[in-house]
N, C-alpha and C. Protein backbone atom coordinates (compact mmCIF):
# COMPACT_ATOMS: atom_id res chain seq x y z
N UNK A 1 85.17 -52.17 -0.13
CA UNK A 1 86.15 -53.19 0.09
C UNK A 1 87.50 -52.58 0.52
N UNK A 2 87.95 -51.38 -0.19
CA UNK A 2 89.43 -50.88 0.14
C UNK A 2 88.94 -49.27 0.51
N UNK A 3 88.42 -49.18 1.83
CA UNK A 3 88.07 -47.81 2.34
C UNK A 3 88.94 -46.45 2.29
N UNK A 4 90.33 -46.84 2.63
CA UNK A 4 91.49 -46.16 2.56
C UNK A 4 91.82 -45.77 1.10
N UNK A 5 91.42 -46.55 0.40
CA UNK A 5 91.94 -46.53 -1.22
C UNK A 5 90.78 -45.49 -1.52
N UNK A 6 89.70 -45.83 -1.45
CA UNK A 6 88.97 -44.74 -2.06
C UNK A 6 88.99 -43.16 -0.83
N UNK A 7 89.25 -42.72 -0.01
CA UNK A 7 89.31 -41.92 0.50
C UNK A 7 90.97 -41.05 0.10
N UNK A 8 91.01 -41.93 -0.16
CA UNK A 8 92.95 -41.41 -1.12
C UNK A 8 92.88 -41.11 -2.32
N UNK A 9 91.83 -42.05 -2.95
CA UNK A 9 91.69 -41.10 -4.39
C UNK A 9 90.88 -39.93 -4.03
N UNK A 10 89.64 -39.90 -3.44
CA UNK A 10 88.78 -38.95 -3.50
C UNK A 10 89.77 -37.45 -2.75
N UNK A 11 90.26 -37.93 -1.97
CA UNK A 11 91.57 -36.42 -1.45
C UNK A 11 92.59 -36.40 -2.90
N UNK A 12 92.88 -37.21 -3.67
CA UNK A 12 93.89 -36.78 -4.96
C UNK A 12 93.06 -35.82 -5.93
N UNK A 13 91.95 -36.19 -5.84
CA UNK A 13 91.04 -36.01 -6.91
C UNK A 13 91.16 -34.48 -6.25
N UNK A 14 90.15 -34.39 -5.19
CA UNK A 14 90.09 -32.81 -4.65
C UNK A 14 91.66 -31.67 -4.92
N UNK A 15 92.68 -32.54 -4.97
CA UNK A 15 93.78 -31.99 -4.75
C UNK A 15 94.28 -31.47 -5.92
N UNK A 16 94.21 -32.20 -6.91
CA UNK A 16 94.03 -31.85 -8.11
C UNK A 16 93.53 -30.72 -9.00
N UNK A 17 92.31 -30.67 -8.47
CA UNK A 17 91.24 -29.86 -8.92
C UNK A 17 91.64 -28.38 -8.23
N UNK A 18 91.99 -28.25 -7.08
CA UNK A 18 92.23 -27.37 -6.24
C UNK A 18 93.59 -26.48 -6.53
N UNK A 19 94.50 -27.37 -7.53
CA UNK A 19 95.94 -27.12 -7.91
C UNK A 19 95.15 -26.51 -9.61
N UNK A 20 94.57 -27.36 -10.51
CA UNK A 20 94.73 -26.47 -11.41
C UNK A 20 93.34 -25.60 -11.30
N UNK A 21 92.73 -25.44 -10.18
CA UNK A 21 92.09 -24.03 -10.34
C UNK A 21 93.08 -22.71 -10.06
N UNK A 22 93.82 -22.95 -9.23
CA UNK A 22 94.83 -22.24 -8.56
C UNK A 22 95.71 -21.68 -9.33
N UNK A 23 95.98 -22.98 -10.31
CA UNK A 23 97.22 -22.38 -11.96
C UNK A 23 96.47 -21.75 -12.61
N UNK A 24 94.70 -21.52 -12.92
CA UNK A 24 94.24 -20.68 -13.58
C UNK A 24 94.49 -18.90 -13.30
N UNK A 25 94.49 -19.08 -11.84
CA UNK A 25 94.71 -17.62 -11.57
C UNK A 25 95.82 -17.15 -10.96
N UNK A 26 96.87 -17.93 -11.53
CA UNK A 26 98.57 -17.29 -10.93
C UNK A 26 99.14 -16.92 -12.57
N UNK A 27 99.08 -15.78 -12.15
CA UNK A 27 100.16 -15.15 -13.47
C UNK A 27 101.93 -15.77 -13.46
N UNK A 28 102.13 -16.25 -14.19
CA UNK A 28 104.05 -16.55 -14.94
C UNK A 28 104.16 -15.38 -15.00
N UNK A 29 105.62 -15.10 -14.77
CA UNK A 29 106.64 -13.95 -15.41
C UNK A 29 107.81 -15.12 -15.94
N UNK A 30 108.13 -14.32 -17.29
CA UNK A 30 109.22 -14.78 -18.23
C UNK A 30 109.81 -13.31 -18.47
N UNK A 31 111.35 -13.74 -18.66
CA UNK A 31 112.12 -12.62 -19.09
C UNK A 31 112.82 -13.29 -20.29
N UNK A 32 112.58 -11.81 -21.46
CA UNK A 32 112.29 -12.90 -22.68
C UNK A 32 112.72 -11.30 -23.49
N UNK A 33 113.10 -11.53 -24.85
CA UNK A 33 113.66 -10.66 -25.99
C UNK A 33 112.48 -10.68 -27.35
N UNK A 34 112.29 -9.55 -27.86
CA UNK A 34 111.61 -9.66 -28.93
C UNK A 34 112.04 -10.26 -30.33
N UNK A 35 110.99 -11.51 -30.65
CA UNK A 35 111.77 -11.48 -32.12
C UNK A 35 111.29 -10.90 -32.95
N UNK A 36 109.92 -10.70 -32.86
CA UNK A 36 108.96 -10.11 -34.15
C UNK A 36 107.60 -9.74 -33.49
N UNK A 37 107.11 -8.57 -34.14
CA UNK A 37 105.29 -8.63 -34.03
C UNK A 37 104.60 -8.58 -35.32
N UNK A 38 103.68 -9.08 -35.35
CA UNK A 38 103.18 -8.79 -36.52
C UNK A 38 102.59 -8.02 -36.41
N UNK A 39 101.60 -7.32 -35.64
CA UNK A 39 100.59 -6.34 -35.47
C UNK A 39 100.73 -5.73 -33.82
N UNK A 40 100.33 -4.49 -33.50
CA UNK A 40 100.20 -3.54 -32.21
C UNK A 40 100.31 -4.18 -31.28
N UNK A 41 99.66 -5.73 -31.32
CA UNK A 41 98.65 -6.16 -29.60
C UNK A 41 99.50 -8.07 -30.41
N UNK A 42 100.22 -8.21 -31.38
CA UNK A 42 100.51 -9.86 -31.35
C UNK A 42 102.45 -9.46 -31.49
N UNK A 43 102.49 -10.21 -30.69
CA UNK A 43 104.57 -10.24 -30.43
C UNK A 43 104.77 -11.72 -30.15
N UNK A 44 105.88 -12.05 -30.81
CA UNK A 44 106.41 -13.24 -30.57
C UNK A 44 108.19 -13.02 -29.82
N UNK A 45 107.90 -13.65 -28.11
CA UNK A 45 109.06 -13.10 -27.76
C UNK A 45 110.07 -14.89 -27.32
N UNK A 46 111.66 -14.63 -27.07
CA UNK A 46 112.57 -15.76 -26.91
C UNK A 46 112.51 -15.75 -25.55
N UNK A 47 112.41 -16.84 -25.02
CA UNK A 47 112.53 -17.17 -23.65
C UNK A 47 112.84 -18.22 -23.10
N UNK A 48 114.42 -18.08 -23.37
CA UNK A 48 115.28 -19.20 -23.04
C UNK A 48 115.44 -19.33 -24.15
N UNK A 49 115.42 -21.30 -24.13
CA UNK A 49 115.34 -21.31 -25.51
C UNK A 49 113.38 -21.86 -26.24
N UNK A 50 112.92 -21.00 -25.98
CA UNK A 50 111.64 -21.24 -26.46
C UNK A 50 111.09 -19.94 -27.23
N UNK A 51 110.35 -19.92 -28.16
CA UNK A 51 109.37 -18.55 -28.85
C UNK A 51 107.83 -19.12 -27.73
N UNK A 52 107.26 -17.96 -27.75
CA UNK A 52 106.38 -17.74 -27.10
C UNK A 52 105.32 -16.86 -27.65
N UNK A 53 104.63 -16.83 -28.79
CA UNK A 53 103.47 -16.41 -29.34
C UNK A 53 102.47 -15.57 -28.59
N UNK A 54 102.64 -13.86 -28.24
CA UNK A 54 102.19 -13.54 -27.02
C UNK A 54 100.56 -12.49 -27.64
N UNK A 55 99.75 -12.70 -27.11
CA UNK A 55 98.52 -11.28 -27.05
C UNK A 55 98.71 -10.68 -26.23
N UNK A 56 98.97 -8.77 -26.31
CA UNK A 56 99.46 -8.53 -25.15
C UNK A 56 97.93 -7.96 -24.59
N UNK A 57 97.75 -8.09 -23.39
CA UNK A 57 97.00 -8.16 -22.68
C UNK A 57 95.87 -7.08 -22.04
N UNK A 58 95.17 -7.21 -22.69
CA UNK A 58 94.50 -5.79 -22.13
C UNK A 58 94.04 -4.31 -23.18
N UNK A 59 94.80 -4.48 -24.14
CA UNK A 59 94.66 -3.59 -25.21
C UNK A 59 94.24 -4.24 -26.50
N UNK A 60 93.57 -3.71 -27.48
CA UNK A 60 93.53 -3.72 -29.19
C UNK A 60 93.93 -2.56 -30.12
N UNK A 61 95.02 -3.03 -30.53
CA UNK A 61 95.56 -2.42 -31.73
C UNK A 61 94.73 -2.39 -32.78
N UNK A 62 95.46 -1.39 -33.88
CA UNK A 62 94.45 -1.59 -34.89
C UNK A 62 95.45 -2.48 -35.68
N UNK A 63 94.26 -3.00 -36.43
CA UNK A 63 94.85 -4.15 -37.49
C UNK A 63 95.96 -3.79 -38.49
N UNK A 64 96.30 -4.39 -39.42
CA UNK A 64 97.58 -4.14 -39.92
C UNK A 64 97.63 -3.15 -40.87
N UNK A 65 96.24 -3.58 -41.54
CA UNK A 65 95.70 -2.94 -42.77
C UNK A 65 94.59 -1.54 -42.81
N UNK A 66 94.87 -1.18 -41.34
CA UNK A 66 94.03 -0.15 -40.51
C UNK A 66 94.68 0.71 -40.13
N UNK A 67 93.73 2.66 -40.61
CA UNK A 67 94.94 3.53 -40.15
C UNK A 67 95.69 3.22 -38.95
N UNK A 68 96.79 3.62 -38.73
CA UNK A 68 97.78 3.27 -37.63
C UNK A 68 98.26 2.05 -37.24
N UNK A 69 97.72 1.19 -38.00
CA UNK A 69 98.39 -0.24 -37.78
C UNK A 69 99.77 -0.79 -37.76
N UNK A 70 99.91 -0.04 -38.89
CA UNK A 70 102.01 -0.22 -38.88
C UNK A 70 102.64 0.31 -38.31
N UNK A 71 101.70 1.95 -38.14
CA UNK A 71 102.68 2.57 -36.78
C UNK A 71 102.64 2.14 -35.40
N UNK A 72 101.62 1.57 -35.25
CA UNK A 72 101.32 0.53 -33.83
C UNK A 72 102.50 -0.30 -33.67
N UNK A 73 102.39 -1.50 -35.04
CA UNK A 73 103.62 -2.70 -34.98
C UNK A 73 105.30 -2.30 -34.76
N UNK A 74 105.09 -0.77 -35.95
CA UNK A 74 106.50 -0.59 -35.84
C UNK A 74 107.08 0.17 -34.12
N UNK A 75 105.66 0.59 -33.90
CA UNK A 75 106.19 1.18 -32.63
C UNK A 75 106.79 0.53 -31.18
N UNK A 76 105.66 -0.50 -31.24
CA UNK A 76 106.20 -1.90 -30.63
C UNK A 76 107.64 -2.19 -30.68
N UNK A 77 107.68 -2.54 -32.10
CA UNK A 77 109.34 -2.78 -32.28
C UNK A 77 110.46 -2.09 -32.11
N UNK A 78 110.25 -0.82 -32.44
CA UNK A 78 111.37 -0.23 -31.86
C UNK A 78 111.85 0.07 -30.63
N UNK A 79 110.26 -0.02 -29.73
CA UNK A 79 110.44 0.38 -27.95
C UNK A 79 110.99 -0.87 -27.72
N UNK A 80 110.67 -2.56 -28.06
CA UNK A 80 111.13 -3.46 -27.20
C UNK A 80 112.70 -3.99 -28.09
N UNK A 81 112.71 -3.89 -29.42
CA UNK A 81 113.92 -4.63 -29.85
C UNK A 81 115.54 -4.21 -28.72
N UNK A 82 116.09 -5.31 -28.78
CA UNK A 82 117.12 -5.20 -28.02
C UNK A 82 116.82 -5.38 -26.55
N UNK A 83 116.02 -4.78 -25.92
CA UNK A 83 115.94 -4.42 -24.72
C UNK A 83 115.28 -5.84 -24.06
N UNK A 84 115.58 -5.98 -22.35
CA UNK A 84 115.06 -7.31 -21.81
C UNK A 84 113.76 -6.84 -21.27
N UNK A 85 112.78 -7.85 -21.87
CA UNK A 85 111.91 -7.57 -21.17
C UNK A 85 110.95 -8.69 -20.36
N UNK A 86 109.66 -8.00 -19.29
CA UNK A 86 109.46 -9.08 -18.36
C UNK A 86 107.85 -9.33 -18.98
N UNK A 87 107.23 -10.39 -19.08
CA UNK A 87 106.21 -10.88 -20.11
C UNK A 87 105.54 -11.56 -18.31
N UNK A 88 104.61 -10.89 -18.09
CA UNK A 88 103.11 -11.12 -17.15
C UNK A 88 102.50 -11.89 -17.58
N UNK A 89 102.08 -13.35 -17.58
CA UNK A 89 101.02 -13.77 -18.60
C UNK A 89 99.71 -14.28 -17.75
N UNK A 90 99.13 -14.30 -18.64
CA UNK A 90 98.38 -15.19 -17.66
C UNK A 90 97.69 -16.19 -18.87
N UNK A 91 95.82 -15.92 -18.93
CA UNK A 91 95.25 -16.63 -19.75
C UNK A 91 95.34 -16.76 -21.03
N UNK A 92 94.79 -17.81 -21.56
CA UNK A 92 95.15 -18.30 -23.09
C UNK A 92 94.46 -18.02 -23.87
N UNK A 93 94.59 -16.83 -25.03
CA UNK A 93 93.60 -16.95 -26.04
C UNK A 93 93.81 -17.59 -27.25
N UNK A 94 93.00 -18.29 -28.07
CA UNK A 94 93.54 -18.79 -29.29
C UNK A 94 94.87 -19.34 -29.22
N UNK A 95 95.89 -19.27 -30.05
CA UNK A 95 96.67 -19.72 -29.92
C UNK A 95 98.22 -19.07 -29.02
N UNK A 96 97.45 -18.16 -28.40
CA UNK A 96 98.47 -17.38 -28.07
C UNK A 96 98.57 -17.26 -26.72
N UNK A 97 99.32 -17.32 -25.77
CA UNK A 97 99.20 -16.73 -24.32
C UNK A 97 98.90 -15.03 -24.17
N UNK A 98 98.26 -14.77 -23.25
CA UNK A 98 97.58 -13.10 -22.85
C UNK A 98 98.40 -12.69 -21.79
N UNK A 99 99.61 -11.52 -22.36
CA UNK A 99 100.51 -10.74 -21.27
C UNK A 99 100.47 -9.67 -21.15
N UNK A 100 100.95 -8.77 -20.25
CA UNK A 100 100.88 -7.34 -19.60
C UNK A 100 103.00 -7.34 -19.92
N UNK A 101 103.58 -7.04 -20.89
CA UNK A 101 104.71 -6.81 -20.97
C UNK A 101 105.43 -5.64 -20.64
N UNK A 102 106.57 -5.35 -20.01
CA UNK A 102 107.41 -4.20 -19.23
C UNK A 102 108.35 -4.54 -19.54
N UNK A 103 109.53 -3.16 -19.96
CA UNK A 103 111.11 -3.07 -19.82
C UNK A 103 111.22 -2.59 -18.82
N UNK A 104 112.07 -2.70 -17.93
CA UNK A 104 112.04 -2.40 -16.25
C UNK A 104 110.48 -2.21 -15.64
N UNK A 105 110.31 -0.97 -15.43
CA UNK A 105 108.98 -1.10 -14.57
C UNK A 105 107.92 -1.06 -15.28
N UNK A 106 108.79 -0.19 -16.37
CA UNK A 106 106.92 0.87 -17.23
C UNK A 106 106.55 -0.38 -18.13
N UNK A 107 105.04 -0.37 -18.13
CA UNK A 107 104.34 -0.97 -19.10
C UNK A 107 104.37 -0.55 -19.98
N UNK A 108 104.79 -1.44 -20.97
CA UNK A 108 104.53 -1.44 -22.25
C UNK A 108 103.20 -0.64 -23.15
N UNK A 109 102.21 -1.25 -22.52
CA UNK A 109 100.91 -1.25 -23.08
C UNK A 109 100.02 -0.02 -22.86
N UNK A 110 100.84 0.83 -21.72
CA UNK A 110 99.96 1.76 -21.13
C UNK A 110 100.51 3.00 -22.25
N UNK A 111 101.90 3.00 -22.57
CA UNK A 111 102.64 3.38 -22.73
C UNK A 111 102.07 3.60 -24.89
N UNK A 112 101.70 2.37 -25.20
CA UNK A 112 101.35 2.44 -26.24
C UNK A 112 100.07 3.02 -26.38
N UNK A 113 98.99 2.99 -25.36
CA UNK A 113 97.80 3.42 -25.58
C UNK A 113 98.08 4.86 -25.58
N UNK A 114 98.59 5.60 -24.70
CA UNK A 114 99.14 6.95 -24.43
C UNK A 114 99.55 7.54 -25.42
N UNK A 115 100.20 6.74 -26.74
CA UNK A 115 100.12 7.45 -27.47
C UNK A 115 100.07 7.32 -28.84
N UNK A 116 98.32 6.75 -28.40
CA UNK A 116 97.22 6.80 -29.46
C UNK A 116 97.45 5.40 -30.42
N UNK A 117 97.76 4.78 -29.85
CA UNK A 117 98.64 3.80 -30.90
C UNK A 117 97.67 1.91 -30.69
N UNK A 118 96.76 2.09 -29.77
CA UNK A 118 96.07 0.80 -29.07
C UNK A 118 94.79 1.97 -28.26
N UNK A 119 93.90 1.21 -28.31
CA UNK A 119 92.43 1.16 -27.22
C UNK A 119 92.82 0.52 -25.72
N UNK A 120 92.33 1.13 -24.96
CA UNK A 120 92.12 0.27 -23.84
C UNK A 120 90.98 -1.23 -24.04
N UNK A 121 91.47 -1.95 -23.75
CA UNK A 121 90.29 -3.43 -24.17
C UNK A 121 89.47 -3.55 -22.72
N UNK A 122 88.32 -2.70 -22.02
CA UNK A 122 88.14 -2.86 -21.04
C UNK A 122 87.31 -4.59 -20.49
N UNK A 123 87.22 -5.03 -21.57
CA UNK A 123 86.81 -6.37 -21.17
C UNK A 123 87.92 -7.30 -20.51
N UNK A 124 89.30 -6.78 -21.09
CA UNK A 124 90.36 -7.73 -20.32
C UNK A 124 91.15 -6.83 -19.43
N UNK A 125 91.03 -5.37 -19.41
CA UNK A 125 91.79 -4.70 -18.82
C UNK A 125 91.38 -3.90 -17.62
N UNK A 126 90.14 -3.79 -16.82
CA UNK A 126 89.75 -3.53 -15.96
C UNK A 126 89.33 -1.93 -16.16
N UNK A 127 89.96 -1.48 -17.38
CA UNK A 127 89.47 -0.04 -17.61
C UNK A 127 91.41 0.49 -16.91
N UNK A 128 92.19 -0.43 -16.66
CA UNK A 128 93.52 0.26 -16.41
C UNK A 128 94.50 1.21 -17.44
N UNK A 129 94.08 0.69 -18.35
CA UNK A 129 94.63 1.76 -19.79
C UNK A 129 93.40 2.75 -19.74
N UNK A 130 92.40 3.18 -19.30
CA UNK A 130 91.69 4.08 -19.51
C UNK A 130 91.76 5.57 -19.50
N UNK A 131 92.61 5.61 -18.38
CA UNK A 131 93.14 7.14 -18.27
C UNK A 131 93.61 7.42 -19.46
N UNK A 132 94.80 6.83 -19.72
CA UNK A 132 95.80 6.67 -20.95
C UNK A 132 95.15 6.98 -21.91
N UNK A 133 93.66 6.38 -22.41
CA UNK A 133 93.47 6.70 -23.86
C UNK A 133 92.72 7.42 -23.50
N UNK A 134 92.39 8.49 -22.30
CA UNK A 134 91.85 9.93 -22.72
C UNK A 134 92.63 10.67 -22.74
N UNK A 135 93.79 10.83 -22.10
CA UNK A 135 94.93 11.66 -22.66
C UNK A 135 95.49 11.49 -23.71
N UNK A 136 95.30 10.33 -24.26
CA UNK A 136 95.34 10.40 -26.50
C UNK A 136 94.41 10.77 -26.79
N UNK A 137 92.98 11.04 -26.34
CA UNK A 137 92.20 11.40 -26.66
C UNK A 137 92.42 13.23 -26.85
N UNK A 138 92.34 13.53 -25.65
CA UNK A 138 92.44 14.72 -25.19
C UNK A 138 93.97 15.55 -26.31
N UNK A 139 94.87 14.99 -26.39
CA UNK A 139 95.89 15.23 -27.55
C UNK A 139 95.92 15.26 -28.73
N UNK A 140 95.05 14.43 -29.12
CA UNK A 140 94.78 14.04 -30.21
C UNK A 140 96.03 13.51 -30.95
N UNK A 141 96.63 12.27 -30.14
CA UNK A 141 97.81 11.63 -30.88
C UNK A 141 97.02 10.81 -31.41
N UNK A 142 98.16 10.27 -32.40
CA UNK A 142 98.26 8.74 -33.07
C UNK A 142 96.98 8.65 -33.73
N UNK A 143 96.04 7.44 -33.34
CA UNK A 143 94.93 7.12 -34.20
C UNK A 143 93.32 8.37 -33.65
N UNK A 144 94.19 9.04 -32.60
CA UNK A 144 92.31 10.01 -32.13
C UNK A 144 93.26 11.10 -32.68
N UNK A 145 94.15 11.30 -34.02
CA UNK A 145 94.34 12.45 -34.79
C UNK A 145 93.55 12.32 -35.73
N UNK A 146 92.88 11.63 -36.25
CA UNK A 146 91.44 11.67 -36.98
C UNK A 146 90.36 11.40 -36.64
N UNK A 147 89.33 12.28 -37.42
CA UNK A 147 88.09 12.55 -37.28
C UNK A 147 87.48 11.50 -35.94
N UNK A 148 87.56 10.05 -36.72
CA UNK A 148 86.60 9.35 -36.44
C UNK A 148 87.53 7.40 -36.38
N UNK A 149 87.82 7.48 -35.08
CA UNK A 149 88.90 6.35 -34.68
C UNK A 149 88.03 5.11 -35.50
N UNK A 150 88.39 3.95 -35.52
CA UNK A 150 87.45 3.03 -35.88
C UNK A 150 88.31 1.69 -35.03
N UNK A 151 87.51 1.59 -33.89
CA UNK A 151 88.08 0.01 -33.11
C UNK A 151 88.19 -0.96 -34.54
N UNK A 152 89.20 -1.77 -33.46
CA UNK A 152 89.35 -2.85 -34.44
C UNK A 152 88.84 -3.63 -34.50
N UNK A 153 87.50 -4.04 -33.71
CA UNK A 153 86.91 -4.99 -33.76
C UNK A 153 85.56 -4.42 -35.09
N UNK A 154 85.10 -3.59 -34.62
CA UNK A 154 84.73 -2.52 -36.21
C UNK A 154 85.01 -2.67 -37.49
N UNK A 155 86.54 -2.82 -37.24
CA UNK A 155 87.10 -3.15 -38.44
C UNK A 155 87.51 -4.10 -39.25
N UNK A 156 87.23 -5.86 -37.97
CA UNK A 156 87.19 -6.97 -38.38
C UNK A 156 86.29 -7.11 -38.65
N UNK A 157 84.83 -6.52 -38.81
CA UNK A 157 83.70 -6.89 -38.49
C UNK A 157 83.35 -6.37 -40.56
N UNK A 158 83.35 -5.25 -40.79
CA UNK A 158 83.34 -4.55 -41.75
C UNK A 158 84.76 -3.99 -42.83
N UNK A 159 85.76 -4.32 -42.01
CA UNK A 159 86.79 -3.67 -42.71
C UNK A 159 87.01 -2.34 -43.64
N UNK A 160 85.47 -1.80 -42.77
CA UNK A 160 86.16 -0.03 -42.78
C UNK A 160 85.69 0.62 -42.03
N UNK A 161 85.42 1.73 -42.31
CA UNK A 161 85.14 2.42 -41.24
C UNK A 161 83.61 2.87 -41.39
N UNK A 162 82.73 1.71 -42.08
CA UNK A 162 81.37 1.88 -41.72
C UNK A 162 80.78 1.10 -40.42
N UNK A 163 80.90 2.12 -39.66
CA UNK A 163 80.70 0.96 -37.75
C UNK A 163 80.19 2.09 -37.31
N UNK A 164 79.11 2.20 -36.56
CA UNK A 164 78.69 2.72 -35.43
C UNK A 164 79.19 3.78 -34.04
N UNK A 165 80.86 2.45 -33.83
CA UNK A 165 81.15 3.30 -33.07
C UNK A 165 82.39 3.85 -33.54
N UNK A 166 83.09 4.55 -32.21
CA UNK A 166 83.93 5.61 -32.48
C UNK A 166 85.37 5.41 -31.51
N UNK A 167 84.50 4.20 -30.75
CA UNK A 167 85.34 3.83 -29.37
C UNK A 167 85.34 2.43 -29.49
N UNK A 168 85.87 1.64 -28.77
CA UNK A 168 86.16 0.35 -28.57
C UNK A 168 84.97 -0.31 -28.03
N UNK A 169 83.91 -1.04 -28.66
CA UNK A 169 82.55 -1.63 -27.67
C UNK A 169 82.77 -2.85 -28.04
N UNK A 170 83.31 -3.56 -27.34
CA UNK A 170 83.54 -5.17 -27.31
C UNK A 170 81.95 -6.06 -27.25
């Protein structure tokens, strides 16, 4: 009956669909201040006037209650407090948005794996922190200064260090 009408929805409809596939795969940048982390890989940063509940992206810390965990969090904090930084985000996990965070150029994250302080998460990270944690490897900083590392997923799983592996197997 209204030919035009439905050929106008059916192009809104397409248009639609075509826009938020498109927002799935465009990364935001926010420039934003730290207020707190609780753990290695969770930061809550100000941006504007909003908090922003961030996973940073690509890496796993160890948990809180896991060797190196506090030195992870505290390390976090002392590299970003004060300083401006630029928050990459993209997808959503849980309740949190998933970012790649930098003070000027250098990443954050590469920066933490390097030294020994986070895993590369190659399921979200393409294997780009990888170099990085063989040169903690190869050093034997931070958490590969003992024997026998224990991912943190290992360690959510069991909460010690009776796990299998030795490396991060998502």
């Amino acid at each position: 009956m209204f030919p035009n009408r439905t050929r106008v929805s059916r192009w809104w409809l397409s248009a639609s669909k075509a826009l938020i596939l498109l927002l799935c795969f465009v990364d935001l940048s926010y420039g934003a201040t730290l207020i707190s982390c609780s753990d290695g890989d969770t930061c809550r940063f100000k941006e504007g006037t909003k908090t922003i509940k961030v996973r940073l992206d690509g890496v796993d810390a160890p948990e809180i209650d896991q060797p190196f965990g506090i030195e992870s969090r505290d390390f976090l904090i002392k590299f970003l407090k004060g300083k401006d930084v630029t928050l990459k985000c993209g997808r959503l996990t849980y309740d949190r948005v998933a970012c790649k965070v930098f003070v000027g150029q250098q990443d954050v994250l590469e920066h933490l794996v390097r030294n020994g302080l986070a895993w590369d998460f190659p399921k979200y990270s393409s294997r780009v922190y990888q170099t990085a944690q063989k040169e903690a490897q190869r050093r034997k900083v931070g958490l590969w200064s003992k024997p026998l590392a224990v991912s943190p997923h290992c360690w959510r799983w069991t909460g010690t260090k009776d796990c299998n592996d030795s490396t991060y197997m998502p």
